[in-house]
Protein backbone atom coordinates (compact mmCIF):
# COMPACT_ATOMS: atom_id res chain seq x y z
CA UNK A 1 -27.87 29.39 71.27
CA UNK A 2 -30.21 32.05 71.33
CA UNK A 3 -33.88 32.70 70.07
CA UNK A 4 -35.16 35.67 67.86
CA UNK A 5 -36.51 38.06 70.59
CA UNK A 6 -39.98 39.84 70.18
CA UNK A 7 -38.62 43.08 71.96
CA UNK A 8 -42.28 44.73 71.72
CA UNK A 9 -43.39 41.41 73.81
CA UNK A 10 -40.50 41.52 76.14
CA UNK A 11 -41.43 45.32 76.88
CA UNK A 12 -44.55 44.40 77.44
CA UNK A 13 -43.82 42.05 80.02
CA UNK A 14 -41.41 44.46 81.84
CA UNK A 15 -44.51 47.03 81.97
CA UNK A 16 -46.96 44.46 83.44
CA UNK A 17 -44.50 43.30 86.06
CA UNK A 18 -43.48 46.76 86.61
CA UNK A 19 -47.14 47.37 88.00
CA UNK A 20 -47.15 44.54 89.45
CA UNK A 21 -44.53 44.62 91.69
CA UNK A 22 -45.14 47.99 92.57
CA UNK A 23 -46.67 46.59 96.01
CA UNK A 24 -43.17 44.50 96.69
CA UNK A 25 -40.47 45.42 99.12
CA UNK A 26 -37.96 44.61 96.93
CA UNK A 27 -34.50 45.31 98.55
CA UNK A 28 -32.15 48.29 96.89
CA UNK A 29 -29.12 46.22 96.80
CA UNK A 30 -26.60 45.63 94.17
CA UNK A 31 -28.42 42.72 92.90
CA UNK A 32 -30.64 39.86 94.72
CA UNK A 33 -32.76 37.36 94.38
CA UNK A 34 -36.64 37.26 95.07
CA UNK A 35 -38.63 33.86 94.82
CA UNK A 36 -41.45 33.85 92.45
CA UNK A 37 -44.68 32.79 94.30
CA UNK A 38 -47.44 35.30 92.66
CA UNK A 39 -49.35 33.48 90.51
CA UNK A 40 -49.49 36.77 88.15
CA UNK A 41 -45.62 37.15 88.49
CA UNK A 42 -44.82 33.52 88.20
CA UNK A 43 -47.16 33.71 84.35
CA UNK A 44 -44.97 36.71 83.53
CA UNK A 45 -41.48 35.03 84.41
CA UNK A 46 -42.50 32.06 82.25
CA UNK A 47 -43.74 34.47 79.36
CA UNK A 48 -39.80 35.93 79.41
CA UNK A 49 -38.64 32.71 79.42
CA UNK A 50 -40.76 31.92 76.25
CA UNK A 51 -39.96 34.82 74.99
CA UNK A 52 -36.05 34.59 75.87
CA UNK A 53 -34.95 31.92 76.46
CA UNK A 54 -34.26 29.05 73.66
CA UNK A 55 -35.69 26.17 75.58
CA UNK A 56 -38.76 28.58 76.73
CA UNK A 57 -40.13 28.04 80.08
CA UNK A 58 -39.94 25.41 82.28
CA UNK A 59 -42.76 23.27 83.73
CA UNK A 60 -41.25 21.04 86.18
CA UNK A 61 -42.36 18.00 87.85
CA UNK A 62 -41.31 18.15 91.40
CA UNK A 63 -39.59 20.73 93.14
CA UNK A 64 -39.31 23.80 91.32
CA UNK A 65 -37.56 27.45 92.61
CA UNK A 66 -38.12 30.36 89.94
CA UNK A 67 -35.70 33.05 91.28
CA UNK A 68 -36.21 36.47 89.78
CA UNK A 69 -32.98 38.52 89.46
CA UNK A 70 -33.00 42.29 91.11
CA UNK A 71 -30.26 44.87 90.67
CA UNK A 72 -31.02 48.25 92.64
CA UNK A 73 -34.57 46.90 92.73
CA UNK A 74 -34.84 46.31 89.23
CA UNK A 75 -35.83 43.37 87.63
CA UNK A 76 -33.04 42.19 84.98
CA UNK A 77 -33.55 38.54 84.72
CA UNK A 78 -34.13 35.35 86.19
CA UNK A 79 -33.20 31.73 86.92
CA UNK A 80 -35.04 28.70 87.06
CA UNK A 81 -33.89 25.43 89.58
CA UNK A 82 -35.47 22.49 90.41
CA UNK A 83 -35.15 18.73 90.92
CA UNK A 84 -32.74 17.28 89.04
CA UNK A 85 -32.67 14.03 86.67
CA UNK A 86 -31.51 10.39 87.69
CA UNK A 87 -29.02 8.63 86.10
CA UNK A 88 -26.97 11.05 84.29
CA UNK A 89 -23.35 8.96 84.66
CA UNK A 90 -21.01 11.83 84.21
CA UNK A 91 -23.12 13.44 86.72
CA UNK A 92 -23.30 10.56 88.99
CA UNK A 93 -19.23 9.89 88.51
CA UNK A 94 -18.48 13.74 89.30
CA UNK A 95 -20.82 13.92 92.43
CA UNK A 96 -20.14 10.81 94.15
CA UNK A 97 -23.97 9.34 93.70
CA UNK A 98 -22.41 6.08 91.52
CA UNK A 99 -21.11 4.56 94.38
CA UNK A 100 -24.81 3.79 95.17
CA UNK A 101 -25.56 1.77 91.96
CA UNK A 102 -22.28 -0.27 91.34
CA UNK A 103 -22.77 -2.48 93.84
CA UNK A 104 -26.25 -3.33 94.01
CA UNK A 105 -25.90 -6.82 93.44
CA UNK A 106 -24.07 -7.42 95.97
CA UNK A 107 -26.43 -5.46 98.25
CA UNK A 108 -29.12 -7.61 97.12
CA UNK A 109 -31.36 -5.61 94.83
CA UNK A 110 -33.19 -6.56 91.73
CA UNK A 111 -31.83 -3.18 89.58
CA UNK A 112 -30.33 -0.61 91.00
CA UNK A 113 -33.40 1.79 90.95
CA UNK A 114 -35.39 -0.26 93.04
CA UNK A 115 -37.57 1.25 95.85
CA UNK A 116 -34.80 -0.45 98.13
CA UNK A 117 -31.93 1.83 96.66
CA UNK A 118 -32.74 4.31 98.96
CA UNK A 119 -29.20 5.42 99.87
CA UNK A 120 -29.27 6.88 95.83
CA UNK A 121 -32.64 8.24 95.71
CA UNK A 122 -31.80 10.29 98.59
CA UNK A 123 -28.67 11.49 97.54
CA UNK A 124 -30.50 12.81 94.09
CA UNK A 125 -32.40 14.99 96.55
CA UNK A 126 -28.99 16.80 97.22
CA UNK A 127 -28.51 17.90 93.57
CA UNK A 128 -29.96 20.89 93.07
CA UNK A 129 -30.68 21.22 88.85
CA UNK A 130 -30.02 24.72 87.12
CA UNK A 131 -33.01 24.82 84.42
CA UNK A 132 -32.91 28.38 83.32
CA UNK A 133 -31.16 31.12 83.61
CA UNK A 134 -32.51 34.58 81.50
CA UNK A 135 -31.34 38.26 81.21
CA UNK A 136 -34.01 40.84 80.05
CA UNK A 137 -32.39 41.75 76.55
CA UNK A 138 -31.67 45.50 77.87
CA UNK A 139 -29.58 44.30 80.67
CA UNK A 140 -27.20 41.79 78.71
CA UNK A 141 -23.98 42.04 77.70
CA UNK A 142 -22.76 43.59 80.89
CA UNK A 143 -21.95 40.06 82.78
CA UNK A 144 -24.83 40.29 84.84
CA UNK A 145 -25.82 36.82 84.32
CA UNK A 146 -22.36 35.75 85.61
CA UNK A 147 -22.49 38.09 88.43
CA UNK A 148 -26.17 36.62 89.63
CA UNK A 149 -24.30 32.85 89.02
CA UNK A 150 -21.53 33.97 91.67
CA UNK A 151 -24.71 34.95 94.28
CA UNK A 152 -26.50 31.71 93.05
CA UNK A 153 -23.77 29.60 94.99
CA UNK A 154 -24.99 31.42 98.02
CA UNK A 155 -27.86 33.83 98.85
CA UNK A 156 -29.42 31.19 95.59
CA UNK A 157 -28.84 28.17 97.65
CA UNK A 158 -29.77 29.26 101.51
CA UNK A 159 -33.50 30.15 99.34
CA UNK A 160 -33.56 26.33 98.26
CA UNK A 161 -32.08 24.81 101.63
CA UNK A 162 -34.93 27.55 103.64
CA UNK A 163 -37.92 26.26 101.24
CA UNK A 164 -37.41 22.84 101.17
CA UNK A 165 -35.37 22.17 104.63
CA UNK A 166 -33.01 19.78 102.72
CA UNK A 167 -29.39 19.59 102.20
CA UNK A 168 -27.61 20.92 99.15
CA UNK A 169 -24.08 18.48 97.77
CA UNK A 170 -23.77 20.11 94.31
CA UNK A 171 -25.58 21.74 91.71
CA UNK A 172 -25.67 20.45 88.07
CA UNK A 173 -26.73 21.80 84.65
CA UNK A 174 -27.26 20.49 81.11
CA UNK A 175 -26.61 23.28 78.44
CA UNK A 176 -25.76 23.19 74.54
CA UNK A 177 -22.53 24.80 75.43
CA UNK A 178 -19.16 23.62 76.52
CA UNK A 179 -17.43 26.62 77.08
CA UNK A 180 -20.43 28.73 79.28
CA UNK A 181 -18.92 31.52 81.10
CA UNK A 182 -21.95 31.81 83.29
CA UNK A 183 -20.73 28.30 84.64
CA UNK A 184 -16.81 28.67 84.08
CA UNK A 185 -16.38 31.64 85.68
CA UNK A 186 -17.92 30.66 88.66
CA UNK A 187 -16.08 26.93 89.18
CA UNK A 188 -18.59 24.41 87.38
CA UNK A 189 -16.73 21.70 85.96
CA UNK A 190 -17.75 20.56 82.53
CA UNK A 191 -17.82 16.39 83.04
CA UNK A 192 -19.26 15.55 80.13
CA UNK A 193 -22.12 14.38 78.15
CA UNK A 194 -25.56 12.74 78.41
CA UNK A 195 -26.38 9.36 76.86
CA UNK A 196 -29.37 11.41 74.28
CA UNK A 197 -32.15 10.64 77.13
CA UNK A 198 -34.97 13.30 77.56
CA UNK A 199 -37.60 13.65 80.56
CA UNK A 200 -41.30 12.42 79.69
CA UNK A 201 -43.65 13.80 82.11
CA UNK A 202 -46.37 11.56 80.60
CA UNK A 203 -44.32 8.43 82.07
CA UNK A 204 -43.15 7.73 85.18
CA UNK A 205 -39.66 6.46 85.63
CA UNK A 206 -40.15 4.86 89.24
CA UNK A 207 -43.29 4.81 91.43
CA UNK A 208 -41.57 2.68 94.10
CA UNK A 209 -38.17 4.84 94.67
CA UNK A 210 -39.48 5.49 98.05
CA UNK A 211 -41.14 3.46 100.68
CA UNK A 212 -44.83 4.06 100.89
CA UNK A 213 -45.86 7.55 99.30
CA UNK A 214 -44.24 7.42 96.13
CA UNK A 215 -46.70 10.54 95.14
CA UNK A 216 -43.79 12.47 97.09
CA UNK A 217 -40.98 11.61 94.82
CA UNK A 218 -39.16 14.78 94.18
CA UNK A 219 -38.32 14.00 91.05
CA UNK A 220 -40.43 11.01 88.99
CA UNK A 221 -40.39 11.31 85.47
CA UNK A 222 -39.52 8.77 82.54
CA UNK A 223 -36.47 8.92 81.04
CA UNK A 224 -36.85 8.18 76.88
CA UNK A 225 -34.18 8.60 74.27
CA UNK A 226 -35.46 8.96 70.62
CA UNK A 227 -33.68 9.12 67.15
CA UNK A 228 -31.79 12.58 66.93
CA UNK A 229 -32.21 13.15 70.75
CA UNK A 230 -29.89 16.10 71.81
CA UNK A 231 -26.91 14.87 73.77
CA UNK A 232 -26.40 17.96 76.56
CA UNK A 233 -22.77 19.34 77.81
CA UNK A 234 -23.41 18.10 81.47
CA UNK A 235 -21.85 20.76 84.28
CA UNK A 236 -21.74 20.46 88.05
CA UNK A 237 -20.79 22.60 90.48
CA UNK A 238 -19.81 20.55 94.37
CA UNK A 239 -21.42 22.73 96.98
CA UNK A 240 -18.93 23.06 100.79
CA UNK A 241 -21.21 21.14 103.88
């Protein structure tokens, strides 16, 4: 799925980060990533995704990594990660997390997203989500999104495990397509479909998943599922200790 692009925008934007980033040390390599922390970058990036993107830009609640996309110093693109969802059971199946919910009976819990479920909650924070990825419109076509996917698994990942000292298990993704070649070709696994439940930021899906500062929860949003709700391809990707 793609939108209508605005290339007069999308030129625009270029221009403005262009003289923005003329200040940066941006490594001459083949292609690599730089984090997004400039305020005035960070309102550009999100204007390409807008203008790009079909889902537009992505406010996330939580942790949140926008990773711009450099080839010979030149900015091409972008990708977006960030905390990822709860109880997405393909998901959950594929990565080992279920294991932590089956049997919580047994262990003595009232529902098996209790604050006590810790052993879950903290295996979420493992799963790294893939929101967004974006090619400027004059670099596509030339498999540079799949190329930046292949350097995701790495130089992407040691970013995420440097900013936020945690450990990565897997990545996942939910897309509109099943047969992505920015996942395939770099060893995603397509597991299968959501349930039609979307994030509500207004809500809050569990104040008590952790002990005492719940205002710390990486990822705390309401799940809701509406008439017509999309029902995503769900991908995941296991990420090597």
């Amino acid at each position: 799925m793609r939108r209508i692009v605005d290339h007069v925008t999308v030129q625009a934007i270029e221009q403005a980060a262009e003289q923005l980033l003329i200040g940066y040390a941006i490594p001459q390599k083949l292609m690599c990533f730089v984090e997004v922390v400039d305020p005035a970058w960070r309102r550009l990036f999100d204007q390409a995704l807008d203008e790009i993107h079909y889902a537009g830009s992505c406010q996330r609640v939580g942790r949140c990594m926008r990773l711009a996309i450099f080839e010979r110093g030149q900015w091409i693109g972008g990708i977006v990660l960030g905390s990822t969802f709860p109880n997405i059971l393909v998901r959950d199946q594929s990565l080992g997390l279920r294991q932590y919910v089956e049997d919580y009976k047994q262990r003595g819990l009232k529902s098996p997203w209790s604050r006590e479920n810790i052993s879950y909650w903290e295996a979420l924070q493992g799963i790294i989500n893939h929101a967004r990825t974006f090619i400027f419109p004059r670099f596509q076509d030339a498999g540079k999104g799949i190329r930046a996917h292949e350097l995701l698994l790495t130089d992407g990942i040691a970013l995420w495990k440097a900013k936020y000292q945690a450990n990565v298990t897997g990545l996942d993704t939910l897309c509109t397509h099943e047969d992505s070649r920015l996942f395939k070709d770099n060893g995603w696994t397509l597991v299968g479909k959501t349930e039609g439940y979307t994030s509500d930021p207004s809500g809050v899906f569990s104040k008590r998943a952790f002990r005492k500062d719940w205002k710390t929860i990486k990822n705390n949003v309401a799940l809701g599922r509406t008439e017509g709700s999309t029902r995503w391809f769900v991908w995941v990707r296991p990420i090597e200790p």
